[in-house]
C-alpha atoms as a PDB file:
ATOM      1  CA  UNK A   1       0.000   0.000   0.000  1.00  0.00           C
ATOM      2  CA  UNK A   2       1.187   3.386  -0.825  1.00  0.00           C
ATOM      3  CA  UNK A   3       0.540   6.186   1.773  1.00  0.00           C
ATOM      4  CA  UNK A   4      -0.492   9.560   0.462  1.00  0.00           C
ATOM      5  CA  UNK A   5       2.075  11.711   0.461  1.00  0.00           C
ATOM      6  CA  UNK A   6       0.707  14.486   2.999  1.00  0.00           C
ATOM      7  CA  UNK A   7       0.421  11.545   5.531  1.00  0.00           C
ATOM      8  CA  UNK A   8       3.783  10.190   5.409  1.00  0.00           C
ATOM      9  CA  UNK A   9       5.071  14.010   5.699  1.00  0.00           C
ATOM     10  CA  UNK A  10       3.313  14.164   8.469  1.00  0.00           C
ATOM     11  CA  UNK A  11       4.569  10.103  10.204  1.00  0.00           C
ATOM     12  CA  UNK A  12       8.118  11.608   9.194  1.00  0.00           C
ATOM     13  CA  UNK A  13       7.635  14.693  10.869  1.00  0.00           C
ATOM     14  CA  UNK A  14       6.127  12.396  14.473  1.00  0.00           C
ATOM     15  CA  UNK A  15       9.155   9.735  13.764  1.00  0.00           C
ATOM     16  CA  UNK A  16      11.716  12.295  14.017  1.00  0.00           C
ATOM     17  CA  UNK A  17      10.313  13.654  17.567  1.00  0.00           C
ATOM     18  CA  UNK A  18      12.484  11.620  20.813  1.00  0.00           C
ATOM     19  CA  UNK A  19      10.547   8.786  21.948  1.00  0.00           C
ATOM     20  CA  UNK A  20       8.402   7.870  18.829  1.00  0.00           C
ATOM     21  CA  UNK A  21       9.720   4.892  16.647  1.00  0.00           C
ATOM     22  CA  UNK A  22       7.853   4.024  13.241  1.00  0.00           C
ATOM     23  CA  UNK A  23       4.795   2.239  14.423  1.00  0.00           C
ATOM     24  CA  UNK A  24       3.674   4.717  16.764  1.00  0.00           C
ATOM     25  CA  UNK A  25       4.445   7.681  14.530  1.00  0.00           C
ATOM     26  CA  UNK A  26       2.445   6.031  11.940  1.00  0.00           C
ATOM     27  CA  UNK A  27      -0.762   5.259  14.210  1.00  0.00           C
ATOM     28  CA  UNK A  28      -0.410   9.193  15.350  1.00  0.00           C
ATOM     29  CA  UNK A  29      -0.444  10.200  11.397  1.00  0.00           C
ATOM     30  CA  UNK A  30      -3.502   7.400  10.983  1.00  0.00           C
ATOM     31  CA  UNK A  31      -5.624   8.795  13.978  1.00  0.00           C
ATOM     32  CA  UNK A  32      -4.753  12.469  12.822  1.00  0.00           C
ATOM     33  CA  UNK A  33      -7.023  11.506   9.901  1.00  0.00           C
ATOM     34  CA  UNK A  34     -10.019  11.300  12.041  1.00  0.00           C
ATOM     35  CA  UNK A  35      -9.767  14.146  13.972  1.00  0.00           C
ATOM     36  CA  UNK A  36     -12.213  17.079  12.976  1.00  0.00           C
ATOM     37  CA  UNK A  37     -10.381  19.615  10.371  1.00  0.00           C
ATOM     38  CA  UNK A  38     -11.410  22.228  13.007  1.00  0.00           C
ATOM     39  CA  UNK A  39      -8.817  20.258  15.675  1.00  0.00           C
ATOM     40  CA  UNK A  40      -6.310  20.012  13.226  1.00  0.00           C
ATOM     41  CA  UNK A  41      -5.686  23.662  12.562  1.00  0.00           C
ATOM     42  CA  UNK A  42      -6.014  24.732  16.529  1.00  0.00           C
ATOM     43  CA  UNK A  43      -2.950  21.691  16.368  1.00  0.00           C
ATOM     44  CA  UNK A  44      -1.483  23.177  13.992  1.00  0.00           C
ATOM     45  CA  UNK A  45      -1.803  26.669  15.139  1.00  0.00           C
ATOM     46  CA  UNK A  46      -0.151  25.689  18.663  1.00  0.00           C
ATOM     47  CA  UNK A  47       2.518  24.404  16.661  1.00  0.00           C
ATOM     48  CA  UNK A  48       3.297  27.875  14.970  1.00  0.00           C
ATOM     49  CA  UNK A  49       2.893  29.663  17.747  1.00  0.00           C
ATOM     50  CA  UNK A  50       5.040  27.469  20.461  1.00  0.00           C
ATOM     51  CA  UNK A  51       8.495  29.462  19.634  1.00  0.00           C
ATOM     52  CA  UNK A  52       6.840  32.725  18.512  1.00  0.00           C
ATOM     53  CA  UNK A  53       4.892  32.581  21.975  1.00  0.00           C
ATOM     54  CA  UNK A  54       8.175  31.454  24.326  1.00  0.00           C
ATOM     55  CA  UNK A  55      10.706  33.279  25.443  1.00  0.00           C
ATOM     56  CA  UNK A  56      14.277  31.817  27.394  1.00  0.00           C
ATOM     57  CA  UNK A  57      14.699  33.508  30.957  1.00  0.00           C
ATOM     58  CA  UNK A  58      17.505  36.315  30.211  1.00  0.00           C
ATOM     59  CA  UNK A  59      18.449  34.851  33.865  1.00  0.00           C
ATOM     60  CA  UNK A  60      18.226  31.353  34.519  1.00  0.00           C
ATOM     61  CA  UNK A  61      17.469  30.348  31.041  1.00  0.00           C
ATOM     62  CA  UNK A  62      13.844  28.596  31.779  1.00  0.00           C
ATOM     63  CA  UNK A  63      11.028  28.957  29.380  1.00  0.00           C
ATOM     64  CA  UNK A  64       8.515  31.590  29.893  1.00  0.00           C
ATOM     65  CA  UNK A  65       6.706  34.248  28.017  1.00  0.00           C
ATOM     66  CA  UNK A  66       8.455  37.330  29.196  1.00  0.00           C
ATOM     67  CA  UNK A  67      12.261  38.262  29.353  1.00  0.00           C
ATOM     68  CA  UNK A  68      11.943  37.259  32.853  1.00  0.00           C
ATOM     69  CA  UNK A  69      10.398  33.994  33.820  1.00  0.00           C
ATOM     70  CA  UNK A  70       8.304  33.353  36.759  1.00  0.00           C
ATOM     71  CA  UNK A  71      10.528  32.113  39.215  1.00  0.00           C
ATOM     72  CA  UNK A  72      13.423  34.506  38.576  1.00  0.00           C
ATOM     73  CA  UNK A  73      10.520  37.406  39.617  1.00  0.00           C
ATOM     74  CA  UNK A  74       8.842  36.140  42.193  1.00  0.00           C
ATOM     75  CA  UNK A  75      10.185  38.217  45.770  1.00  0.00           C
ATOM     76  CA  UNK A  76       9.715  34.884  47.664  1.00  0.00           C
ATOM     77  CA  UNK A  77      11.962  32.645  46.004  1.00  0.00           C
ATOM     78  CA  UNK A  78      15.674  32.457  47.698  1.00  0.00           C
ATOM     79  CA  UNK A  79      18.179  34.078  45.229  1.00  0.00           C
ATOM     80  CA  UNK A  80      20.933  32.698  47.263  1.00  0.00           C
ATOM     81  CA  UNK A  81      20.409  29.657  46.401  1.00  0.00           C
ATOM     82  CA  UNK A  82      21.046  28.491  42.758  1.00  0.00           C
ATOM     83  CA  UNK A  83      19.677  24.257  41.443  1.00  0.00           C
ATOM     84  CA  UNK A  84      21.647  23.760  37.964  1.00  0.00           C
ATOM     85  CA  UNK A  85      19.097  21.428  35.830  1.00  0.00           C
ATOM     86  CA  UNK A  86      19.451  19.675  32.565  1.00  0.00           C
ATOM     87  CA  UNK A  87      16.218  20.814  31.020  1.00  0.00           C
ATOM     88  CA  UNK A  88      13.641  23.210  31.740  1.00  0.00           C
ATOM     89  CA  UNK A  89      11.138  19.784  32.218  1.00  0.00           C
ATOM     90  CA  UNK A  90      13.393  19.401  35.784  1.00  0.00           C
ATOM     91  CA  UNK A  91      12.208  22.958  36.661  1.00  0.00           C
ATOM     92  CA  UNK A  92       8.792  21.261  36.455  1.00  0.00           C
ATOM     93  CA  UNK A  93       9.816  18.346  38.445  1.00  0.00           C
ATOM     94  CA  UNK A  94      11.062  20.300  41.061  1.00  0.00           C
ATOM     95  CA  UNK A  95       8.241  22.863  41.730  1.00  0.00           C
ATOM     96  CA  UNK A  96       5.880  19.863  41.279  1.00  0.00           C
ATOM     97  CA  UNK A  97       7.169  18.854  44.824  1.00  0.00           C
ATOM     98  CA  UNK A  98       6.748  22.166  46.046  1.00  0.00           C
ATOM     99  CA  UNK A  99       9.714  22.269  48.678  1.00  0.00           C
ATOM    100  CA  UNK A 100      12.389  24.025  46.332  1.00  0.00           C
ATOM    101  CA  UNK A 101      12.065  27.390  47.470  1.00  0.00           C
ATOM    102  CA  UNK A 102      15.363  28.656  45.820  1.00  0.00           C
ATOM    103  CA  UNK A 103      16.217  29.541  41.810  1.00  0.00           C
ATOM    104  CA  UNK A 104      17.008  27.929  38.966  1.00  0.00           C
ATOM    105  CA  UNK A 105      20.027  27.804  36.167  1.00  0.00           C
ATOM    106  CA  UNK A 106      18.951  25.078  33.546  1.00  0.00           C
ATOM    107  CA  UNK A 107      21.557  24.186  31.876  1.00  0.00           C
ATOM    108  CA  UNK A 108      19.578  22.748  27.922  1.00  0.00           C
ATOM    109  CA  UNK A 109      21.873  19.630  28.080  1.00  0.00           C
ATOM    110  CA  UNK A 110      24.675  17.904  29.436  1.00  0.00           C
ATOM    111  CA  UNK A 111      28.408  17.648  28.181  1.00  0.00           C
ATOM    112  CA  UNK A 112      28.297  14.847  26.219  1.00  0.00           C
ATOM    113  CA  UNK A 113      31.523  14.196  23.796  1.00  0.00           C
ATOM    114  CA  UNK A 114      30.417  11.067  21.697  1.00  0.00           C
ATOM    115  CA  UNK A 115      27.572  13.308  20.347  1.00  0.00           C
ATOM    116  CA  UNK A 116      29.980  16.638  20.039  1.00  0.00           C
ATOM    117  CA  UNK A 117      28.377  18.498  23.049  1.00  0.00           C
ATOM    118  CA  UNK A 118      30.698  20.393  24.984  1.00  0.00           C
ATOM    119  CA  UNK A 119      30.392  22.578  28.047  1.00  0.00           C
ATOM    120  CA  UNK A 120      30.329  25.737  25.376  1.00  0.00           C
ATOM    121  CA  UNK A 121      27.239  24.509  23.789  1.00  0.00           C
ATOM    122  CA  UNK A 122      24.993  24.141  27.257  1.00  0.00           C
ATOM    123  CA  UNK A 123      24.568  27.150  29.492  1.00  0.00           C
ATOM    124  CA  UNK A 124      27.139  26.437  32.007  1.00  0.00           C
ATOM    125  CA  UNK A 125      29.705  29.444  30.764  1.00  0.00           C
ATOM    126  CA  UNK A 126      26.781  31.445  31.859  1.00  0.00           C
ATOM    127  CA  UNK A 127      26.077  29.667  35.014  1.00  0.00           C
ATOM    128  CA  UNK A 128      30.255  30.743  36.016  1.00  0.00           C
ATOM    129  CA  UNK A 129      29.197  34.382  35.194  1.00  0.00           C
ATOM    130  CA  UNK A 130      26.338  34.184  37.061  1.00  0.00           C
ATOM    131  CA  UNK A 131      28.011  33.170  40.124  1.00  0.00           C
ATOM    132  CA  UNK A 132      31.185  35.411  39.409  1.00  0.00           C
ATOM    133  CA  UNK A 133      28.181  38.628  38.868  1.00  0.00           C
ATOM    134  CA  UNK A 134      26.355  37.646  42.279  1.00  0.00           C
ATOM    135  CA  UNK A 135      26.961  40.670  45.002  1.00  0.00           C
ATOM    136  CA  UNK A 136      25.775  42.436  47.734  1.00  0.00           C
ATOM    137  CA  UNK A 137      22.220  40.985  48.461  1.00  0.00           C
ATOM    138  CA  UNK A 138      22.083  38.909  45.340  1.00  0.00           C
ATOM    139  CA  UNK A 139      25.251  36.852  46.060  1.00  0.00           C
ATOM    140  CA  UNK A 140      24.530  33.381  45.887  1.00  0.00           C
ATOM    141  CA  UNK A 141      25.359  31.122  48.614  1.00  0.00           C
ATOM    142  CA  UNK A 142      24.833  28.039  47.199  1.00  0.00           C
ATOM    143  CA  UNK A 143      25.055  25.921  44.192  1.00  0.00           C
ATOM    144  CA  UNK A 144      22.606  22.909  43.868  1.00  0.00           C
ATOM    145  CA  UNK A 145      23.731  20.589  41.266  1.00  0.00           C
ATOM    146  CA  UNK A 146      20.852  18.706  40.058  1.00  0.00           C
ATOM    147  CA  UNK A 147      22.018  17.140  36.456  1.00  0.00           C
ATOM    148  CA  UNK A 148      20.349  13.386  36.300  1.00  0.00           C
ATOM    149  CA  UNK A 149      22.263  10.861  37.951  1.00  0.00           C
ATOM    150  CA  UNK A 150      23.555   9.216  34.426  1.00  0.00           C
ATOM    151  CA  UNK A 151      27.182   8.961  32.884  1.00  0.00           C
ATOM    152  CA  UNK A 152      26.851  12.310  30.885  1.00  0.00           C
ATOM    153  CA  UNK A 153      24.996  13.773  33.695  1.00  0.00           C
ATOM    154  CA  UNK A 154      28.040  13.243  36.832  1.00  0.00           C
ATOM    155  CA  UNK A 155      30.832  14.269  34.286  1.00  0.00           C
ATOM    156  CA  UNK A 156      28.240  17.533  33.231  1.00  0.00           C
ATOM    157  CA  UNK A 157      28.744  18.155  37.445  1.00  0.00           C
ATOM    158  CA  UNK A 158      32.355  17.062  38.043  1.00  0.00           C
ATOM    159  CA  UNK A 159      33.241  19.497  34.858  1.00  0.00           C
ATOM    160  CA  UNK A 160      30.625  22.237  36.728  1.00  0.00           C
ATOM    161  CA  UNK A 161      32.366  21.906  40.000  1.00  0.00           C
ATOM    162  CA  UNK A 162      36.245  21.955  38.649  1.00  0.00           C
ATOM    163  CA  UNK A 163      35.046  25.563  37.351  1.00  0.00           C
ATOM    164  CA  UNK A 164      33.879  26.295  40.080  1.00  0.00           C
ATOM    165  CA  UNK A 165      36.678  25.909  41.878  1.00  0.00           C
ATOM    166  CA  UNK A 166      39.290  26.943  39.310  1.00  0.00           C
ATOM    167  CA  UNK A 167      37.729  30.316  40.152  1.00  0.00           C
ATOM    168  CA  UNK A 168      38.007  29.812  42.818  1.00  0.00           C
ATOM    169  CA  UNK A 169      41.805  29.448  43.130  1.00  0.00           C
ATOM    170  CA  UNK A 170      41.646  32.509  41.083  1.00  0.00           C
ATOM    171  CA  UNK A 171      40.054  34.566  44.059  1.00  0.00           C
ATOM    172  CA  UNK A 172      41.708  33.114  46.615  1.00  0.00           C
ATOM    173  CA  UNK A 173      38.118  32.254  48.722  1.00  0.00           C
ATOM    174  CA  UNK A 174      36.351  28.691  48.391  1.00  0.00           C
ATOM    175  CA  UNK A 175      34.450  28.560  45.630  1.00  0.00           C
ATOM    176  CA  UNK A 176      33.633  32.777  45.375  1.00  0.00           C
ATOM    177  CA  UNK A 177      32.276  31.846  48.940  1.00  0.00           C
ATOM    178  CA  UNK A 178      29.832  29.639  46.893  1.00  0.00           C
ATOM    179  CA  UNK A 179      28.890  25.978  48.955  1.00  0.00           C
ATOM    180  CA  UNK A 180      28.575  23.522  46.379  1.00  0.00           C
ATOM    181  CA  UNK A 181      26.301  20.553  46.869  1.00  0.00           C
ATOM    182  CA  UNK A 182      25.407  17.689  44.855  1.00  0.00           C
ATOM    183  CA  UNK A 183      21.395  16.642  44.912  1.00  0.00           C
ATOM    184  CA  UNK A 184      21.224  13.249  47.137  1.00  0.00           C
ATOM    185  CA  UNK A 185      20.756   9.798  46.140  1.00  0.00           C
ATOM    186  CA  UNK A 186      17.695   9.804  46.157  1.00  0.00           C
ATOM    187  CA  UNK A 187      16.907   9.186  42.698  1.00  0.00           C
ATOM    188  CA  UNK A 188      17.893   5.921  41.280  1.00  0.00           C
ATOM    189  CA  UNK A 189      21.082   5.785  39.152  1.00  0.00           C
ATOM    190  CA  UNK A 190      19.939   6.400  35.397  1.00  0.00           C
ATOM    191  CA  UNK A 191      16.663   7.648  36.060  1.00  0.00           C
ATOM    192  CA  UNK A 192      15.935  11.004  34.627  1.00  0.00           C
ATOM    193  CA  UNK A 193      14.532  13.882  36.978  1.00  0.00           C
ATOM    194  CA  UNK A 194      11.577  14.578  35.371  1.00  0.00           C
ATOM    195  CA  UNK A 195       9.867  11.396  35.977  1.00  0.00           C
ATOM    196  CA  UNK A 196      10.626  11.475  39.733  1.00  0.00           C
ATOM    197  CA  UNK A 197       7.823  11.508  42.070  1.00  0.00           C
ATOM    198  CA  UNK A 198       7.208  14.568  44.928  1.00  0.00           C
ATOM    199  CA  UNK A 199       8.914  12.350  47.958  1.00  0.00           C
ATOM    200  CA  UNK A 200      11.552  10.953  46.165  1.00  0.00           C
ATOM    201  CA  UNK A 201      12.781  14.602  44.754  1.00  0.00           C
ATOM    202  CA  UNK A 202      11.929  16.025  48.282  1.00  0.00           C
ATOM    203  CA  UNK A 203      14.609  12.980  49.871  1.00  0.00           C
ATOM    204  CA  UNK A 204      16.816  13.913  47.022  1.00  0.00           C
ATOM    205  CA  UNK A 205      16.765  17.697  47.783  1.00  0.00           C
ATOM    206  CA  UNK A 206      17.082  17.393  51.799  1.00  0.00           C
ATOM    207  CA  UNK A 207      19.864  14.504  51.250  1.00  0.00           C
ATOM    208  CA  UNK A 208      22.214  16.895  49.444  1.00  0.00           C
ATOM    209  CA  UNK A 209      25.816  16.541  50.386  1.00  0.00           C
ATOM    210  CA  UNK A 210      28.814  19.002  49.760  1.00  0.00           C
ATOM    211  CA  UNK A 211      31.180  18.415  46.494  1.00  0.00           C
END
């Protein structure tokens, strides 16, 4: 059987999304066809409109709508205290357990060398400047690192931390006066943050231990 041709565009387009192999991008592109015309274009319409409609956090690099997300403005949060995430979907995670009352720095990846990612292509340059730029009542105290617990994800912290503490050899004070931790063991080894539950990132968070 030959598929039309504006239905395999569209079981291309699903198979090259993460997660989705060829049978379930074609049974997406099959259902699509039943869907009323007047779902289809509010689909597609969300589409357009996700990166015209999203901004990146000038600060801490989440996703939001303004230059500023909502976190980074809030008075309540703790700007003293900075958790490093992988992905903005950790952010997520994180204020899902509701016990994070710090900031964020999401990092949009990991250092990952058999795939050509190095620390200059994830956000952690600007996480240094961030830290070196804290003063006066904005200086952060403490840096949470909360990459997932996976190969790329230790040597993404290990690389975070030797930074860290090249500068501070540079300043002569530990760390800028910045307390490093590392989130605790409370997520299994390989597991990725955003599919923790509310207790086990709340363990995680109060079982943090200094690099």
């Amino acid at each position: 059987m030959k598929i039309p041709k504006a239905l395999e565009n569209v079981i291309e387009s699903f198979e090259a999304l993460p997660g989705i192999g060829p049978k379930s991008a074609q049974r997406l592109g099959f259902y699509l066809l039943h869907v009323p015309q007047s779902d289809l274009d509010g689909f597609a319409q969300a589409l357009t409109n996700l990166k015209k409609n999203t901004r990146m956090c000038s600060i801490c690099f989440n996703i939001g709508t303004t230059e500023l997300c909502d976190v980074c403005v809030d008075p309540e949060r703790d700007t003293a205290t900075v958790c490093v995430v992988e992905d903005a979907l950790d952010v997520i995670a994180f204020e899902r357990s509701d016990k994070f009352k710090g900031v964020y720095h999401v990092l949009h990846g990991v250092v990952d060398p058999l795939n050509s990612i190095g620390p200059e292509d994830i956000y952690i340059p600007q996480l240094i400047k961030r830290v070196q730029g804290s003063v006066g009542s904005e200086q952060i105290k403490e840096i949470i690192i909360a990459t997932n617990p996976t190969m790329e994800g230790e040597a993404t912290a290990m690389y975070i931390v030797k930074q860290l503490k090249n500068q501070n050899s540079k300043v002569n004070s530990d760390s800028m006066g910045v307390k490093i931790t590392r989130i605790g063991r409370g997520l299994p080894v390989g597991a990725d943050i955003e599919y923790a539950d509310e207790v086990t990132l709340t363990r995680a968070l109060e079982g943090r231990s200094e690099y």
